[in-house]
PDB file of N, CA and C in Angstrom:
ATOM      1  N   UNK A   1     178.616   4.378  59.331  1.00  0.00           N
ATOM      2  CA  UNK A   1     177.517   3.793  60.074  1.00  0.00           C
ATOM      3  C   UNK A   1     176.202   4.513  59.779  1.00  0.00           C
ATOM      4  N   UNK A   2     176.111   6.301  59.092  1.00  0.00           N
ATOM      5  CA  UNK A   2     174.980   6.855  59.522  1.00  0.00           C
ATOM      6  C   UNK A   2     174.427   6.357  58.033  1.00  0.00           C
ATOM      7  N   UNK A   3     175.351   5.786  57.215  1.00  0.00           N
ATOM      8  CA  UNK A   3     174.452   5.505  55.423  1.00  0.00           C
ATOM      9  C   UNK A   3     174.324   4.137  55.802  1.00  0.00           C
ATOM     10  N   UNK A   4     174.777   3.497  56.601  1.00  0.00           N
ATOM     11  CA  UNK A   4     174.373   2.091  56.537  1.00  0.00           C
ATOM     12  C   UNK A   4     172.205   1.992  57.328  1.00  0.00           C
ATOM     13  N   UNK A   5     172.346   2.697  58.415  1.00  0.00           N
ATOM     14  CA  UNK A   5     171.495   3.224  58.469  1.00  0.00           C
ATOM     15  C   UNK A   5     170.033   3.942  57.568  1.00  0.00           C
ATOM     16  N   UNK A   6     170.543   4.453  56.906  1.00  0.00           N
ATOM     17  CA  UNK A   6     169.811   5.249  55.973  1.00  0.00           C
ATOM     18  C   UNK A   6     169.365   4.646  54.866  1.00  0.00           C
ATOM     19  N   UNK A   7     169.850   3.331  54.235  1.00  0.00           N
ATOM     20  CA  UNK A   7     169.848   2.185  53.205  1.00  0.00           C
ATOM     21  C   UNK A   7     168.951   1.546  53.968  1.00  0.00           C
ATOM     22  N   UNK A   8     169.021   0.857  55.368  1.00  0.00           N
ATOM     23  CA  UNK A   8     168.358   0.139  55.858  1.00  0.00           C
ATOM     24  C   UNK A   8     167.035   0.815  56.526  1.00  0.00           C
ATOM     25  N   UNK A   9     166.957   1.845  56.260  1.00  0.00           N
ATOM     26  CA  UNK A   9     165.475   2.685  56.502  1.00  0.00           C
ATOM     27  C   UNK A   9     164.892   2.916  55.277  1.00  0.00           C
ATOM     28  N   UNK A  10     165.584   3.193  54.270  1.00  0.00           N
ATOM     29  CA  UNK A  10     164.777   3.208  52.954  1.00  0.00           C
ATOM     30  C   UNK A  10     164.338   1.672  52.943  1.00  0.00           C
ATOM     31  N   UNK A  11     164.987   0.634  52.701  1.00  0.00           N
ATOM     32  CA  UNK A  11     164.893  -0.686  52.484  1.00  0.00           C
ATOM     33  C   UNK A  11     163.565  -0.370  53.523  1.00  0.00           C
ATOM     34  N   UNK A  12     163.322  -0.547  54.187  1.00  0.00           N
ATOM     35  CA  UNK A  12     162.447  -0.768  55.450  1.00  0.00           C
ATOM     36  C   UNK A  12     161.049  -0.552  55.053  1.00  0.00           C
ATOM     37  N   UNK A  13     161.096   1.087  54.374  1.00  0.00           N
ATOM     38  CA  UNK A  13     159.913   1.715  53.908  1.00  0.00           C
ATOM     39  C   UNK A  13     159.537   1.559  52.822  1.00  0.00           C
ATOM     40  N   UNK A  14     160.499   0.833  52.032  1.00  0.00           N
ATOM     41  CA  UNK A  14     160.223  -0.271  50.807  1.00  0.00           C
ATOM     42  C   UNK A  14     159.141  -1.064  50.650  1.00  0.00           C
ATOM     43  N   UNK A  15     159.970  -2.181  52.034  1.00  0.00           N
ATOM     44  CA  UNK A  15     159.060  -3.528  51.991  1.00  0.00           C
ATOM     45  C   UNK A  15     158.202  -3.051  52.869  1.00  0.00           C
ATOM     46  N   UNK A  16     157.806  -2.103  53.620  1.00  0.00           N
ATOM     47  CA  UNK A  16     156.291  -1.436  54.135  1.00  0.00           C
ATOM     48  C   UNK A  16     155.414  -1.059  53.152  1.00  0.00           C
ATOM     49  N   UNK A  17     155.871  -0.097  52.289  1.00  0.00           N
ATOM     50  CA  UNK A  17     155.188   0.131  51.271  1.00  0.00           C
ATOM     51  C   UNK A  17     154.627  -1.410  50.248  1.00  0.00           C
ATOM     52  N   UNK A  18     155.723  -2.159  50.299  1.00  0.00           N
ATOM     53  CA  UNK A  18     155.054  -3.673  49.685  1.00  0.00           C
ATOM     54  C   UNK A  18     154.239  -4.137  50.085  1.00  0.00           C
ATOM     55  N   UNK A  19     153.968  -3.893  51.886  1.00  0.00           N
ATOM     56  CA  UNK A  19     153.094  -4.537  52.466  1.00  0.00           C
ATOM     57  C   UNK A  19     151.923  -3.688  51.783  1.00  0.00           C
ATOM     58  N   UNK A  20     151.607  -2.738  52.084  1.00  0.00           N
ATOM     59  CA  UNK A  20     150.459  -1.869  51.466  1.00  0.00           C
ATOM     60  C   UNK A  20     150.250  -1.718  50.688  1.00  0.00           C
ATOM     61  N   UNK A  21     150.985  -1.953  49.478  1.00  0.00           N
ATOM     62  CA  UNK A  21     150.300  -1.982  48.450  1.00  0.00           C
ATOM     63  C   UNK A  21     149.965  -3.443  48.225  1.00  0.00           C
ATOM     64  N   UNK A  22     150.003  -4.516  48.782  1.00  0.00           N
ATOM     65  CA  UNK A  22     150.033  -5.784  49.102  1.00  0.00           C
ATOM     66  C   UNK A  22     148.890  -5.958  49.388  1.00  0.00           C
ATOM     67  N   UNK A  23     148.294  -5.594  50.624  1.00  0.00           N
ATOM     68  CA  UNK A  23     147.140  -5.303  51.373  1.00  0.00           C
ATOM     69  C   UNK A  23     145.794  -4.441  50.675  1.00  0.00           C
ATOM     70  N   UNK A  24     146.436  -3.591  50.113  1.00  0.00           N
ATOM     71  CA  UNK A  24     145.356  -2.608  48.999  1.00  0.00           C
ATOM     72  C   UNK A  24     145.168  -3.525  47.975  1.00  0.00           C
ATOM     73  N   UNK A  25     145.720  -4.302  47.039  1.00  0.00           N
ATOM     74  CA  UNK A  25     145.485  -5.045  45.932  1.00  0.00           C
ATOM     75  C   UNK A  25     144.583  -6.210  46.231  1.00  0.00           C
ATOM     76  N   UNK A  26     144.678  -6.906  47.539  1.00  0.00           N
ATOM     77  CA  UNK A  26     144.182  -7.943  48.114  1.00  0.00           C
ATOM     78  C   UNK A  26     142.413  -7.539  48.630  1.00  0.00           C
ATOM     79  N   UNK A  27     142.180  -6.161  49.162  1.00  0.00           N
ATOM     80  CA  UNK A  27     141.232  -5.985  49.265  1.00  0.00           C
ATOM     81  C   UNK A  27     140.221  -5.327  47.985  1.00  0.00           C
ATOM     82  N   UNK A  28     140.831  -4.521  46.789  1.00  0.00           N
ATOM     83  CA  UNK A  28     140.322  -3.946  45.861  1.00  0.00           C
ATOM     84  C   UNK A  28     140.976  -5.020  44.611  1.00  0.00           C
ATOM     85  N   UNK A  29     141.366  -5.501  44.772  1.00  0.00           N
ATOM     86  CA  UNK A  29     141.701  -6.899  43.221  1.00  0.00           C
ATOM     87  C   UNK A  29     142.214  -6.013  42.088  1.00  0.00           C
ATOM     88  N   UNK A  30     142.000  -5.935  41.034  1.00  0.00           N
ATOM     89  CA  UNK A  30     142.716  -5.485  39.953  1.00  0.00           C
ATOM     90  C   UNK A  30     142.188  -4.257  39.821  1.00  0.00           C
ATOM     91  N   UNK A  31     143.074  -2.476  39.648  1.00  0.00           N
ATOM     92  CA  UNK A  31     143.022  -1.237  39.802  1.00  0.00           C
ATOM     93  C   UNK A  31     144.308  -0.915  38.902  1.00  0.00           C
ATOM     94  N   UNK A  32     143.760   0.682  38.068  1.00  0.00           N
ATOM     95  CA  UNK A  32     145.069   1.108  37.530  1.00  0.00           C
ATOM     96  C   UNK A  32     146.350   1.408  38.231  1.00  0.00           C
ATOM     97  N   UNK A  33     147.454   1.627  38.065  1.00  0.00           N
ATOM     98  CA  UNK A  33     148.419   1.651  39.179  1.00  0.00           C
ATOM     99  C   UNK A  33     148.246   3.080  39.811  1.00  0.00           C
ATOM    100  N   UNK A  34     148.073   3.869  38.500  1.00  0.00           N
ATOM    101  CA  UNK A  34     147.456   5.500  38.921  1.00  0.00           C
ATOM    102  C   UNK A  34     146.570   5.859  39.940  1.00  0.00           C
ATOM    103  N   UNK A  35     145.713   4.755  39.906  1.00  0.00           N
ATOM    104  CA  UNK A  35     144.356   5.054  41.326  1.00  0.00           C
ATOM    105  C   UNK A  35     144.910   4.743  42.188  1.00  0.00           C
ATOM    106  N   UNK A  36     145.714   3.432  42.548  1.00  0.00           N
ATOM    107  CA  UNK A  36     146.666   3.095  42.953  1.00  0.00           C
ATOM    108  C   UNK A  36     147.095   3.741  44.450  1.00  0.00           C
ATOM    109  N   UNK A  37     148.542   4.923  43.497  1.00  0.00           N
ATOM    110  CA  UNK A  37     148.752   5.361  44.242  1.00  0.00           C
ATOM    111  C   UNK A  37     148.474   6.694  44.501  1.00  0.00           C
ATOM    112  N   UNK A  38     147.633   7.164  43.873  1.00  0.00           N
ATOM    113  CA  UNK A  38     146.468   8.088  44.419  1.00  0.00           C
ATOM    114  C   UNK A  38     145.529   7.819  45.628  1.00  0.00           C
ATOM    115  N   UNK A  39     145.256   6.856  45.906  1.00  0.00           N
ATOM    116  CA  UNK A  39     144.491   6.003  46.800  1.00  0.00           C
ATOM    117  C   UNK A  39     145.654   5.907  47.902  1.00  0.00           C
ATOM    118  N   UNK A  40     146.883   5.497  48.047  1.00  0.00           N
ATOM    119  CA  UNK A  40     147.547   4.819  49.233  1.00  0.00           C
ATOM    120  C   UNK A  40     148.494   6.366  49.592  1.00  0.00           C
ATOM    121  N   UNK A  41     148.571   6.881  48.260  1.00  0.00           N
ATOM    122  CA  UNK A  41     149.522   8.129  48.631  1.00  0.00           C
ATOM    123  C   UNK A  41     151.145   7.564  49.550  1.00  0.00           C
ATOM    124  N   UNK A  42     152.158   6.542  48.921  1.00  0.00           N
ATOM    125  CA  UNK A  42     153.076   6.272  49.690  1.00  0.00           C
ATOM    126  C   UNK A  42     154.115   7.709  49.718  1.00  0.00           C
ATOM    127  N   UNK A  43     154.018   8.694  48.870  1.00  0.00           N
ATOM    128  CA  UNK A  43     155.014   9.779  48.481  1.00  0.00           C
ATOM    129  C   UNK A  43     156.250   9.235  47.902  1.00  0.00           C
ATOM    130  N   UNK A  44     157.500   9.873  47.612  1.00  0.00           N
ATOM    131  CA  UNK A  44     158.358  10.066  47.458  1.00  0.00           C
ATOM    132  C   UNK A  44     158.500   8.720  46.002  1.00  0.00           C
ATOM    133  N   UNK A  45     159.205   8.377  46.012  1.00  0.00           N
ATOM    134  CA  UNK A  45     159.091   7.072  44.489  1.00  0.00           C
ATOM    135  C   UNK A  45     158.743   5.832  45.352  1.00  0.00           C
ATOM    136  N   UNK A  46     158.447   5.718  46.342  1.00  0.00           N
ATOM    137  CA  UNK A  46     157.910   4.530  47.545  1.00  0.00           C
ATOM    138  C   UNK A  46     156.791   3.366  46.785  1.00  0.00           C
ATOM    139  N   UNK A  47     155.641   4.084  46.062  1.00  0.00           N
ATOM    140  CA  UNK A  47     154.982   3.281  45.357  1.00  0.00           C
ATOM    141  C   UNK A  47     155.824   2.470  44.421  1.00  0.00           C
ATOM    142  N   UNK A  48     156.576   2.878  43.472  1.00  0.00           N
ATOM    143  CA  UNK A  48     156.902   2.505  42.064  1.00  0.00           C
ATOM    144  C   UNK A  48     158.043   1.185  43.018  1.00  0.00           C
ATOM    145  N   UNK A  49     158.979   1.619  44.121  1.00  0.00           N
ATOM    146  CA  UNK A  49     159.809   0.502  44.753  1.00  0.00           C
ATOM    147  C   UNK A  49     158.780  -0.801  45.172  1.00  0.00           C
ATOM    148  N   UNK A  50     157.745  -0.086  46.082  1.00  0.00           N
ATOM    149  CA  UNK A  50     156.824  -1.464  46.392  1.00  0.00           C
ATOM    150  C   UNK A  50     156.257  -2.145  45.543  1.00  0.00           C
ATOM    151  N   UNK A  51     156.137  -1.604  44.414  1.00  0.00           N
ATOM    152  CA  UNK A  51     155.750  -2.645  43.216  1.00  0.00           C
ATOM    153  C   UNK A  51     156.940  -3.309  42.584  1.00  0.00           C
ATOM    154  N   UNK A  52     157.747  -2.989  42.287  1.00  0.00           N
ATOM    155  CA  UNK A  52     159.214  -3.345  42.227  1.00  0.00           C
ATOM    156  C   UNK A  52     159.480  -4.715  42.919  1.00  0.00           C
ATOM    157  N   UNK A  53     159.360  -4.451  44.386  1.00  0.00           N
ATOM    158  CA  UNK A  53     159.649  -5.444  45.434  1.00  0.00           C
ATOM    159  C   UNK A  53     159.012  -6.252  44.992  1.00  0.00           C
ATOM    160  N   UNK A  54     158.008  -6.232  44.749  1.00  0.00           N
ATOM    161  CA  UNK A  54     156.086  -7.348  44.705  1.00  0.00           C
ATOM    162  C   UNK A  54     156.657  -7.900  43.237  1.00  0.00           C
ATOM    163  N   UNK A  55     156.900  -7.176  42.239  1.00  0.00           N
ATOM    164  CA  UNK A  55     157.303  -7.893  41.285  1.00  0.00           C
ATOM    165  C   UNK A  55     158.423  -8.800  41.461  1.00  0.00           C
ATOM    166  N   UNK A  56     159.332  -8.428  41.722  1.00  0.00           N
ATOM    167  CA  UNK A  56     160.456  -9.749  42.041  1.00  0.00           C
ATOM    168  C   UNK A  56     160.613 -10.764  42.695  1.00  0.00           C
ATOM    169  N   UNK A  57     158.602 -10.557  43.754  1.00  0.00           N
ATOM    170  CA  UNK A  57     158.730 -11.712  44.240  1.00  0.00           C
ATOM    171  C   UNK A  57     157.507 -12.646  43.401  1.00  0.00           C
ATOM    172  N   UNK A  58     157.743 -11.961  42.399  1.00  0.00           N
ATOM    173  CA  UNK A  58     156.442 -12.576  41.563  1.00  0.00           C
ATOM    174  C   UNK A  58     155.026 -12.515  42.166  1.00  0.00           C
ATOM    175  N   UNK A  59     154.723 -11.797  42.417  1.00  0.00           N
ATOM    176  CA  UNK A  59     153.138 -11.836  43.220  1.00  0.00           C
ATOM    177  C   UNK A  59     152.317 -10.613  42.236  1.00  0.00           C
ATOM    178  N   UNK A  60     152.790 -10.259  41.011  1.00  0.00           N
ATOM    179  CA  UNK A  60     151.922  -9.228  40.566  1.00  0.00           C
ATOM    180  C   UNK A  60     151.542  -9.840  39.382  1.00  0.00           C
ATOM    181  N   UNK A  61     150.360  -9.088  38.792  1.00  0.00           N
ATOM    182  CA  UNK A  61     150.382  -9.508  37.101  1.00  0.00           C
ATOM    183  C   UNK A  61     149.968  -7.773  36.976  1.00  0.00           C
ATOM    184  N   UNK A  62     150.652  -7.891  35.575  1.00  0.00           N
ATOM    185  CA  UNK A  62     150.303  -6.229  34.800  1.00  0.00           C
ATOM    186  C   UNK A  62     149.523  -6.906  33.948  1.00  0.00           C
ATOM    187  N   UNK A  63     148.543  -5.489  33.128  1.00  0.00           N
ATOM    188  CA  UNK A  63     147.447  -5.805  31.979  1.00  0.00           C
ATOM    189  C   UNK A  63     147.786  -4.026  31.714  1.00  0.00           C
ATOM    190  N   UNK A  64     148.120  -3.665  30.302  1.00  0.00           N
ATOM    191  CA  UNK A  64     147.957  -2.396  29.745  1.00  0.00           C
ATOM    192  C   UNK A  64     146.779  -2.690  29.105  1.00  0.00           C
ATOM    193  N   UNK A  65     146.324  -1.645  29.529  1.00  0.00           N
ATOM    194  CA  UNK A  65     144.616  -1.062  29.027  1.00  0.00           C
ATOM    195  C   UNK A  65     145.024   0.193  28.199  1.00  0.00           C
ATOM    196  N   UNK A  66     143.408   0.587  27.274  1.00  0.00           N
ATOM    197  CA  UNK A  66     144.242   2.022  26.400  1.00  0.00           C
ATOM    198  C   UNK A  66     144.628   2.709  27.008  1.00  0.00           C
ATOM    199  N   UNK A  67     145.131   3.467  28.028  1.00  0.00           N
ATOM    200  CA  UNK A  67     145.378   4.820  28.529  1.00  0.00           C
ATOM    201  C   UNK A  67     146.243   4.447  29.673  1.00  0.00           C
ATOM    202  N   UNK A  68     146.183   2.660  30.407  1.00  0.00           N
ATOM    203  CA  UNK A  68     147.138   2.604  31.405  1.00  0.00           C
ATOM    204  C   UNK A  68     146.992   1.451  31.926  1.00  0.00           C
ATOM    205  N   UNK A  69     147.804   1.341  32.888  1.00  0.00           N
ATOM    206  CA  UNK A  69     148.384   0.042  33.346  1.00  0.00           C
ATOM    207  C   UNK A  69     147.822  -0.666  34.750  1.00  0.00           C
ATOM    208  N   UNK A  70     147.136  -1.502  34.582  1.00  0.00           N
ATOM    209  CA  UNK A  70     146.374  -1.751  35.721  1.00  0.00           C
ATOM    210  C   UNK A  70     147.182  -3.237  36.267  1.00  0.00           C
ATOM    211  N   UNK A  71     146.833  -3.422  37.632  1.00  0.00           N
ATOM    212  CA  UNK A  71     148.121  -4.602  38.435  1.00  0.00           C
ATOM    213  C   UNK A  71     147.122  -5.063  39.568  1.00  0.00           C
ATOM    214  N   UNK A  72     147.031  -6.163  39.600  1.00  0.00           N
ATOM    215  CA  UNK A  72     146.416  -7.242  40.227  1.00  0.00           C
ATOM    216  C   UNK A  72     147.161  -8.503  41.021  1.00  0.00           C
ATOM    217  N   UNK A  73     146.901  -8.788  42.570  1.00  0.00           N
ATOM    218  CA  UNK A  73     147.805 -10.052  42.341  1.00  0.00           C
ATOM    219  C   UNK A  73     147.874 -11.397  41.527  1.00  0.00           C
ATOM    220  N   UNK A  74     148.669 -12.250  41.816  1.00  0.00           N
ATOM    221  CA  UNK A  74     148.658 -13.005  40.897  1.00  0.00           C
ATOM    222  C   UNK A  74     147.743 -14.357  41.823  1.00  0.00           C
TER     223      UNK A  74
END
């Protein structure tokens, strides 16, 4: 019961983190992913999942630029 728990709190802080980075993209439009999450600071690999999430629900577009990868919604 205490890992079923613990899956469903990561999951949780997942799709929170989706929301915010959801919410950050919507107000600043297209940004490297680096400023990103320099800017929202989710910690732990939380950013790289909420983009993850956002991608599978199709709501992102990527563009590599020389030096990096900038993400915009779609």
């Amino acid at each position: 019961m205490t890992r079923t728990k613990e899956v469903k709190s990561i999951q949780e802080q997942i799709i929170e983190s989706a929301g915010t980075i959801y919410n950050y993209l919507n107000s600043k439009g297209e940004v490297s992913i680096s400023k990103m999450k320099k800017d929202l600071s989710l910690g732990e690999n939380f950013a790289e999942m909420g983009l993850g999430w956002l991608s599978r629900e199709d709501k992102l577009e990527y563009t590599q630029k020389a030096k990096s990868v900038t993400v915009k919604l779609r």
